[in-house]
PDB file of N, CA and C in Angstrom:
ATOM      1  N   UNK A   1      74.489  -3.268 111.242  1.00  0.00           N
ATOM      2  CA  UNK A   1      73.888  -4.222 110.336  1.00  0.00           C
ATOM      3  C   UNK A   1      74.693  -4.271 109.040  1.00  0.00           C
ATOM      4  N   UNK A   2      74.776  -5.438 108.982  1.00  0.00           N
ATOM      5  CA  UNK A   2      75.475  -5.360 107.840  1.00  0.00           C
ATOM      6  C   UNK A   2      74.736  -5.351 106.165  1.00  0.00           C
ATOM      7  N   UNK A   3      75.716  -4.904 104.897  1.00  0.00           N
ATOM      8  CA  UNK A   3      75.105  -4.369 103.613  1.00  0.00           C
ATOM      9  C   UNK A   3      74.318  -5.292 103.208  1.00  0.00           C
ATOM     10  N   UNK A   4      73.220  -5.657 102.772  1.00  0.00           N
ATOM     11  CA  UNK A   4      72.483  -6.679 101.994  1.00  0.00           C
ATOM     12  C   UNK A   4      72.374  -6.317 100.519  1.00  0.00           C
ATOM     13  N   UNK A   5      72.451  -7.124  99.488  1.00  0.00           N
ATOM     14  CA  UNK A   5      72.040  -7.218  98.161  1.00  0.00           C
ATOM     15  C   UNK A   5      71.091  -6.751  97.982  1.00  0.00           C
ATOM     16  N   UNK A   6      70.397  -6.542  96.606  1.00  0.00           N
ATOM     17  CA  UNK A   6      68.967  -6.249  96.418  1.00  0.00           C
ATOM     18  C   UNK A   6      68.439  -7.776  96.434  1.00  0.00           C
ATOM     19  N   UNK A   7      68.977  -8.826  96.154  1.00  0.00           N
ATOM     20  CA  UNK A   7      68.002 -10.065  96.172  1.00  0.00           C
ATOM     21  C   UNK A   7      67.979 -10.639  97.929  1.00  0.00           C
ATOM     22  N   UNK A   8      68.919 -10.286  98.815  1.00  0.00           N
ATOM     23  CA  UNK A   8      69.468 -10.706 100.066  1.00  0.00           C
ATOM     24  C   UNK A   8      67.610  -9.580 100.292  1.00  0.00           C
ATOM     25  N   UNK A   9      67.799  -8.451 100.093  1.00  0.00           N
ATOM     26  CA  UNK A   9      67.095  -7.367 101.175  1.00  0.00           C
ATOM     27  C   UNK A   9      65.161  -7.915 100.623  1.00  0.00           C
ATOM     28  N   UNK A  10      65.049  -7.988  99.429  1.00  0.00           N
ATOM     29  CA  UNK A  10      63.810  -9.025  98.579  1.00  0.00           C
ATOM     30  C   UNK A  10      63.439 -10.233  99.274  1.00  0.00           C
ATOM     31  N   UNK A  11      64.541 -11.259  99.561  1.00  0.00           N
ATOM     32  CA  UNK A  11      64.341 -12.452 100.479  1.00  0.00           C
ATOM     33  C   UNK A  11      63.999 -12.324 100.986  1.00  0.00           C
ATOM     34  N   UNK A  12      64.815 -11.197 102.198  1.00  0.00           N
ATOM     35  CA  UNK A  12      64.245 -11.471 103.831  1.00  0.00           C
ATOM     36  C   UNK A  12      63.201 -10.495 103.818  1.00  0.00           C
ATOM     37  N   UNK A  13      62.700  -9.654 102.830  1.00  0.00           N
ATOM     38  CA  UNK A  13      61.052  -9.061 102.829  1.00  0.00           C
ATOM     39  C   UNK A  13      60.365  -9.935 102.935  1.00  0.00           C
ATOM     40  N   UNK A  14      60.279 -10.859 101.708  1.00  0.00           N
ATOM     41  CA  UNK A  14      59.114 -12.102 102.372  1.00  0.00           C
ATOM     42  C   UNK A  14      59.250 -12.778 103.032  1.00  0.00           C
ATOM     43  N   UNK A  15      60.051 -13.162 103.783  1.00  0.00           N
ATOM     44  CA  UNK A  15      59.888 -13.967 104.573  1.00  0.00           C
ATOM     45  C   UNK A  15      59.383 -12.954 105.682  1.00  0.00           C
ATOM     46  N   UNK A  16      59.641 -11.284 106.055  1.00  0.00           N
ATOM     47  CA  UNK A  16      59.485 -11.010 106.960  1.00  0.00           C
ATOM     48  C   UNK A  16      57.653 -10.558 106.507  1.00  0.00           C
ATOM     49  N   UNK A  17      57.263 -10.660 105.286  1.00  0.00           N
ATOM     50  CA  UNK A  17      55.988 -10.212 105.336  1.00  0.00           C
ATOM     51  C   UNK A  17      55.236 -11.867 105.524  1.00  0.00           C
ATOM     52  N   UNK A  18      56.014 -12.650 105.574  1.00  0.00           N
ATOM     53  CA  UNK A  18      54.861 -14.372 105.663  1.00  0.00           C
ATOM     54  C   UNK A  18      54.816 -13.977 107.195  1.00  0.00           C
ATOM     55  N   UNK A  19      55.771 -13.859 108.199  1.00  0.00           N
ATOM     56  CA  UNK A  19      56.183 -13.982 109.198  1.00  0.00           C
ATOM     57  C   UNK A  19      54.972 -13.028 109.974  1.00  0.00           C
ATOM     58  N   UNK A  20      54.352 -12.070 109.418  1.00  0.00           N
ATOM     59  CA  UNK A  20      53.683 -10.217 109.944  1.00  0.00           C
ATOM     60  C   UNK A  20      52.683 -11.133 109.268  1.00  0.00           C
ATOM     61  N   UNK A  21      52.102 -11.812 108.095  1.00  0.00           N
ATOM     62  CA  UNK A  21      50.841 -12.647 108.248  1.00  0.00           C
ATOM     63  C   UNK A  21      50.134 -13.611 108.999  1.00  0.00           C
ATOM     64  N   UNK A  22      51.694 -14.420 109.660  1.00  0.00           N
ATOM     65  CA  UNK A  22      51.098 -15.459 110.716  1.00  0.00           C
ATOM     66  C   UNK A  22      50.725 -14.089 111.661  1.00  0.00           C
ATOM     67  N   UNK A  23      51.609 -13.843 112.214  1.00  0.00           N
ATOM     68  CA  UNK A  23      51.280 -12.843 113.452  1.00  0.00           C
ATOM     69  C   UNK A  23      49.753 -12.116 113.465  1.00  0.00           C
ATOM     70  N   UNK A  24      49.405 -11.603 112.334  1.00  0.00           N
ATOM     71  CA  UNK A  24      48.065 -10.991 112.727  1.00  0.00           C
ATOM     72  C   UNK A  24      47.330 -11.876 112.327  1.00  0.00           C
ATOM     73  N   UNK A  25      47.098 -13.089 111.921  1.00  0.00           N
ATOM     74  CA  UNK A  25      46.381 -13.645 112.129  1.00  0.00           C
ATOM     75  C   UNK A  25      46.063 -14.332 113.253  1.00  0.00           C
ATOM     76  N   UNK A  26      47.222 -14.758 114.336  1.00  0.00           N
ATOM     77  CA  UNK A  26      47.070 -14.926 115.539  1.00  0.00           C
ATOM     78  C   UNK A  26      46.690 -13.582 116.648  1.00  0.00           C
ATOM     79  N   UNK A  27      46.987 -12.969 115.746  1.00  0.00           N
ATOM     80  CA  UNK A  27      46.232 -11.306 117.087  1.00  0.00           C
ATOM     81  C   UNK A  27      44.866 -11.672 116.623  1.00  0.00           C
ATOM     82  N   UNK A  28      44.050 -11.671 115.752  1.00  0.00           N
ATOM     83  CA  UNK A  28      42.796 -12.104 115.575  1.00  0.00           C
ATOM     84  C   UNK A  28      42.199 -13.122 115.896  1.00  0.00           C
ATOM     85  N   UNK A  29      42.489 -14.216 116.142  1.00  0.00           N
ATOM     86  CA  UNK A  29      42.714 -15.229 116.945  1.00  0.00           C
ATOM     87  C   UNK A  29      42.590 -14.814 118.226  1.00  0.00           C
ATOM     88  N   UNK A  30      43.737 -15.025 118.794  1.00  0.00           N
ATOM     89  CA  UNK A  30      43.645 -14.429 120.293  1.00  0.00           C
ATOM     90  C   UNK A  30      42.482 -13.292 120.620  1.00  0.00           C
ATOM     91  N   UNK A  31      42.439 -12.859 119.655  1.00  0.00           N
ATOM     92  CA  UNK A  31      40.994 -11.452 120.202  1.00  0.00           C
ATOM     93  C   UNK A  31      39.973 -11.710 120.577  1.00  0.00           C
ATOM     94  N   UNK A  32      39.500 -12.944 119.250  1.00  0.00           N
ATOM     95  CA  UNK A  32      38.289 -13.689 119.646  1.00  0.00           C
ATOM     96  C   UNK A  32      38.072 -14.188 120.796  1.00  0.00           C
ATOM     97  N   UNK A  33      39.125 -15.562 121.005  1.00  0.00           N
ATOM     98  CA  UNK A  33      39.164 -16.018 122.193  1.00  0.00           C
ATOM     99  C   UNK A  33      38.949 -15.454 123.348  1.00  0.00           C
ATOM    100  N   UNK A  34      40.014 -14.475 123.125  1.00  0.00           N
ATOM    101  CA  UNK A  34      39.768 -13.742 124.761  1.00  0.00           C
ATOM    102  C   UNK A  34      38.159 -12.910 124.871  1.00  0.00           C
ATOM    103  N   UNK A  35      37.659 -12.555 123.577  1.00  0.00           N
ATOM    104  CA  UNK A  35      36.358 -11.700 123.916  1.00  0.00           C
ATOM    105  C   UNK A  35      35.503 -13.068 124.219  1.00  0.00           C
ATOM    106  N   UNK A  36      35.469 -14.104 123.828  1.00  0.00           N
ATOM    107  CA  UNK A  36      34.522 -15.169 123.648  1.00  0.00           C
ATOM    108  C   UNK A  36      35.143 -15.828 125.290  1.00  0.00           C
ATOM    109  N   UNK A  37      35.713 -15.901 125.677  1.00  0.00           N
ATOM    110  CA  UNK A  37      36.104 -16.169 127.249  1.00  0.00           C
ATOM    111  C   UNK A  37      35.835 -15.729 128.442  1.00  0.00           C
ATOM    112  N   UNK A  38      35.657 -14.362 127.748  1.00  0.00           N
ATOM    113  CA  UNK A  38      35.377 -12.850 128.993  1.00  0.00           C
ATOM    114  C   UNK A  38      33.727 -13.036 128.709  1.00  0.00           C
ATOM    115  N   UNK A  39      33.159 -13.258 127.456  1.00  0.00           N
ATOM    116  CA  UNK A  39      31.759 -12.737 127.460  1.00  0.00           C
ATOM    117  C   UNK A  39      31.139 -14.333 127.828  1.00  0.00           C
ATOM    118  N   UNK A  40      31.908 -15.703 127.756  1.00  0.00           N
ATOM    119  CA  UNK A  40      30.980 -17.043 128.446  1.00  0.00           C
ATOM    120  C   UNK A  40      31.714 -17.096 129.962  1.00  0.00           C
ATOM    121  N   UNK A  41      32.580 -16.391 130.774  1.00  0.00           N
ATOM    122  CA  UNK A  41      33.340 -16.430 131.966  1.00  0.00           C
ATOM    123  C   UNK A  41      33.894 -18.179 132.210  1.00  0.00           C
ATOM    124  N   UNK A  42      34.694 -18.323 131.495  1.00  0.00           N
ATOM    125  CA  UNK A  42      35.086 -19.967 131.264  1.00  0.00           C
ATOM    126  C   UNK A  42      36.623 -19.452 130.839  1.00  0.00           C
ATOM    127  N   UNK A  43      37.365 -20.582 131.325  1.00  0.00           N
ATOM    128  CA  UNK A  43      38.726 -20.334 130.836  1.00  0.00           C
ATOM    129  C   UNK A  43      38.982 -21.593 129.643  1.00  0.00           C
ATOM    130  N   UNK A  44      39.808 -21.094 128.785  1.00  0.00           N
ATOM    131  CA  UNK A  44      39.862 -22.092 127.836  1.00  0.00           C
ATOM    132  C   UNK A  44      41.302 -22.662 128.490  1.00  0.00           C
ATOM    133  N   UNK A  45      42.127 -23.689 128.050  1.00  0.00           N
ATOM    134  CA  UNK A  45      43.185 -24.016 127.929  1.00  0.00           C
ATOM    135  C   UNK A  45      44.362 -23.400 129.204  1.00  0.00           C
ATOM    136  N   UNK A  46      43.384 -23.230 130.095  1.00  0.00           N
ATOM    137  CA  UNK A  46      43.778 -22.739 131.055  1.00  0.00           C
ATOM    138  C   UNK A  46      44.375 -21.591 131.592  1.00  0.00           C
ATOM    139  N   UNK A  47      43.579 -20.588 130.407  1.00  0.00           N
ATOM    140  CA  UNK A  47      44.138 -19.431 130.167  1.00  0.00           C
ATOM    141  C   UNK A  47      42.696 -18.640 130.360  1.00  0.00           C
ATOM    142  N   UNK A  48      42.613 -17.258 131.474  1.00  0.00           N
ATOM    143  CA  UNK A  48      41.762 -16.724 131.663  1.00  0.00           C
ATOM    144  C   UNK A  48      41.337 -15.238 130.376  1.00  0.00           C
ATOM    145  N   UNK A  49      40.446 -15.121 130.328  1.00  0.00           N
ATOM    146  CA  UNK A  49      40.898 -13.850 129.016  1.00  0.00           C
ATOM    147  C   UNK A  49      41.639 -12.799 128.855  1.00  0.00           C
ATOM    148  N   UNK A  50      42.342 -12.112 130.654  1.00  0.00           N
ATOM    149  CA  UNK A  50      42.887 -11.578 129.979  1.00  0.00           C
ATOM    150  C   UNK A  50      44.521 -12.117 129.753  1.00  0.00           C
ATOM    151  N   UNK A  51      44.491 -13.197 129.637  1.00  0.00           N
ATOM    152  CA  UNK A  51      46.197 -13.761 128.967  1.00  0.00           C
ATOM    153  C   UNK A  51      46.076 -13.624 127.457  1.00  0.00           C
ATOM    154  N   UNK A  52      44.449 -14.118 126.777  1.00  0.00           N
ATOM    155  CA  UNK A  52      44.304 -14.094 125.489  1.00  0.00           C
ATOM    156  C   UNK A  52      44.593 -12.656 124.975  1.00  0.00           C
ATOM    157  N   UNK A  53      44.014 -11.602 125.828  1.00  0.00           N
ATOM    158  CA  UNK A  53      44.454 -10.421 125.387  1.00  0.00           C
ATOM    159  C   UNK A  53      46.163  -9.873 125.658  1.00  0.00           C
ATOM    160  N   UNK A  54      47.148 -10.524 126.341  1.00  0.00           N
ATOM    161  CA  UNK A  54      48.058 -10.193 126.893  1.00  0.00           C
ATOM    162  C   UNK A  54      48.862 -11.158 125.079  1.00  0.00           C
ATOM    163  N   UNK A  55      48.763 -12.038 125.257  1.00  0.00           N
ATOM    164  CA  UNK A  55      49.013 -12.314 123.911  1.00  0.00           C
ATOM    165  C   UNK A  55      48.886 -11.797 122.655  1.00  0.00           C
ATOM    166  N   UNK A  56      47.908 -11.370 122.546  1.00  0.00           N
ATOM    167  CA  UNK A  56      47.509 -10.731 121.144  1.00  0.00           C
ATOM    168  C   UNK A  56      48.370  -9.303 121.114  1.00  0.00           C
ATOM    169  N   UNK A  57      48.733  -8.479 122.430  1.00  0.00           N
ATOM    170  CA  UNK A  57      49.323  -7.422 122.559  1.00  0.00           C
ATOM    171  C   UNK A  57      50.457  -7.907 121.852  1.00  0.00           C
ATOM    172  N   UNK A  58      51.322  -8.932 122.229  1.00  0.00           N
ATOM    173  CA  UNK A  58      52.686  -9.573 122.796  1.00  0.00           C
ATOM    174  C   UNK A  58      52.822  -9.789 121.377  1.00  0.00           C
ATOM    175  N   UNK A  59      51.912 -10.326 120.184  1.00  0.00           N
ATOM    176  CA  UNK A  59      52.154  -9.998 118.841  1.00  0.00           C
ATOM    177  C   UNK A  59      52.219  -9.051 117.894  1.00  0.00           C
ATOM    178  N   UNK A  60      51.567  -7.914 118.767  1.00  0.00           N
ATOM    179  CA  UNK A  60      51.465  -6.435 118.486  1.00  0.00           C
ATOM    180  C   UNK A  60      52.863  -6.329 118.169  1.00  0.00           C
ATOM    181  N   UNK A  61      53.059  -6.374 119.335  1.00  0.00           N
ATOM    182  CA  UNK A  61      54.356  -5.653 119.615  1.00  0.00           C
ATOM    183  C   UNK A  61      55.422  -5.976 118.456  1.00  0.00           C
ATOM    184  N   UNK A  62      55.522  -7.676 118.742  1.00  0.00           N
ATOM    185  CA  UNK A  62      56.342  -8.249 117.564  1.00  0.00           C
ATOM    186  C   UNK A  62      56.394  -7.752 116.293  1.00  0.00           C
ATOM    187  N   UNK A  63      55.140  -7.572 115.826  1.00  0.00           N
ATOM    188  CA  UNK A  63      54.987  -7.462 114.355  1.00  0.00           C
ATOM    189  C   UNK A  63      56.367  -5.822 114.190  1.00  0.00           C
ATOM    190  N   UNK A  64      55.531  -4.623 115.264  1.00  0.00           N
ATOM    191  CA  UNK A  64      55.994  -3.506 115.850  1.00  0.00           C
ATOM    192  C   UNK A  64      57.887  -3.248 114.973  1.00  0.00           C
ATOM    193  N   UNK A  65      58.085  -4.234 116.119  1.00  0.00           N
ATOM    194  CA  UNK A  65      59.750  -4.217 116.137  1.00  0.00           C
ATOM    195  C   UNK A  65      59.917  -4.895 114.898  1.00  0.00           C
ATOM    196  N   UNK A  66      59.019  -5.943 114.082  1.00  0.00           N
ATOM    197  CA  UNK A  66      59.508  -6.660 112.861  1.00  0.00           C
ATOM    198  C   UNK A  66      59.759  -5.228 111.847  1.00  0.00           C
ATOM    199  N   UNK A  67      58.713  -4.502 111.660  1.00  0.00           N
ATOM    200  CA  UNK A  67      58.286  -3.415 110.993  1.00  0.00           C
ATOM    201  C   UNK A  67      59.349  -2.234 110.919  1.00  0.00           C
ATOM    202  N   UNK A  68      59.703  -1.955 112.196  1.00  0.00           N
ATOM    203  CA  UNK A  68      60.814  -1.235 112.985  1.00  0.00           C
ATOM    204  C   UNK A  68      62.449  -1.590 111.910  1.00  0.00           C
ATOM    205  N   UNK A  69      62.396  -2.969 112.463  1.00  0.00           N
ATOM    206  CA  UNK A  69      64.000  -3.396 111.935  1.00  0.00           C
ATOM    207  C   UNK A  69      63.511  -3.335 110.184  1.00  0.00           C
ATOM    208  N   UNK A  70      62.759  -3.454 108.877  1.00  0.00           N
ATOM    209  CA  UNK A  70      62.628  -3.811 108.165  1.00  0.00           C
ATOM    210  C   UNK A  70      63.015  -2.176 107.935  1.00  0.00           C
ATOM    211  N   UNK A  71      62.173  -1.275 108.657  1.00  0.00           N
ATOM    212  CA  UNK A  71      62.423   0.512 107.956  1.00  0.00           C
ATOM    213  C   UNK A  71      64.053   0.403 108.053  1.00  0.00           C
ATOM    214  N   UNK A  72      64.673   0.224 109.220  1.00  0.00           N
ATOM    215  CA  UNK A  72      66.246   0.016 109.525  1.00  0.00           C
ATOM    216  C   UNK A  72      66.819  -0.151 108.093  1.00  0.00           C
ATOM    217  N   UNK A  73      66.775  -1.407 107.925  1.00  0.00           N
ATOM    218  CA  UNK A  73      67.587  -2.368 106.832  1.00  0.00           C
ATOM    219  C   UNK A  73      67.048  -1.491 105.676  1.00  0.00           C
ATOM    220  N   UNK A  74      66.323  -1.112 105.083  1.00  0.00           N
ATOM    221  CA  UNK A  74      65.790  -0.663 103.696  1.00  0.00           C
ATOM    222  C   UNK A  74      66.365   1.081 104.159  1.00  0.00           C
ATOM    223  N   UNK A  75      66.998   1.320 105.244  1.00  0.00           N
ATOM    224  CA  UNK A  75      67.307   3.210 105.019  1.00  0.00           C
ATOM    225  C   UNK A  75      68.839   2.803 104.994  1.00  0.00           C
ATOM    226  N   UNK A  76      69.573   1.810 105.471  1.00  0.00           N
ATOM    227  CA  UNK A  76      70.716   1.378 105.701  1.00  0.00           C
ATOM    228  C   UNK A  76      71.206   0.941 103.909  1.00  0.00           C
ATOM    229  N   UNK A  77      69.987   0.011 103.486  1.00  0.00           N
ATOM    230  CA  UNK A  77      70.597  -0.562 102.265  1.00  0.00           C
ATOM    231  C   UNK A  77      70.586   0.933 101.132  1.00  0.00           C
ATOM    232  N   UNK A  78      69.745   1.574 101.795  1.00  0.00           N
ATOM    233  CA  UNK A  78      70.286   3.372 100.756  1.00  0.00           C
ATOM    234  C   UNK A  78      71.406   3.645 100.864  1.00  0.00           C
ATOM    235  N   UNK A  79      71.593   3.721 101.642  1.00  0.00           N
ATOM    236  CA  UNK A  79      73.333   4.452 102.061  1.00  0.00           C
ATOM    237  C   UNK A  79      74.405   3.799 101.237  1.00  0.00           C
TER     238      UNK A  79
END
């Protein structure tokens, strides 16, 4: 990875913390759905509940690795 600035490594914080706000707000999202799918046994959008929950993981994860690479870049920009 290459060196970032202090205003370069500031930038892409927010954008990577707007980015970790959409995301859990769609894991909350998806949670509902899928509990509100599983508990009326109806598929919404043609998605049975547990895809809603397979999704909400699938942003888990994302946020995960966003979080992951951000520790990266901020122990890298020490050095």
């Amino acid at each position: 990875m290459a060196q970032m600035s202090e205003e370069e490594y500031e930038a892409e914080k927010k954008k990577v913390n707007l980015i970790r706000n959409i995301l859990e707000t769609l894991v909350a999202i998806f949670l509902i759905v899928g509990i509100i799918t599983a508990v009326l046994n109806i598929t919404f959008g043609g998605f049975t509940p547990v895809h809603w929950f397979l999704l909400a993981f699938w942003a888990v994860l994302v946020i995960i690795c966003m979080e992951v690479t951000m520790i990266r870049a901020y122990l890298e920009r020490k050095k």
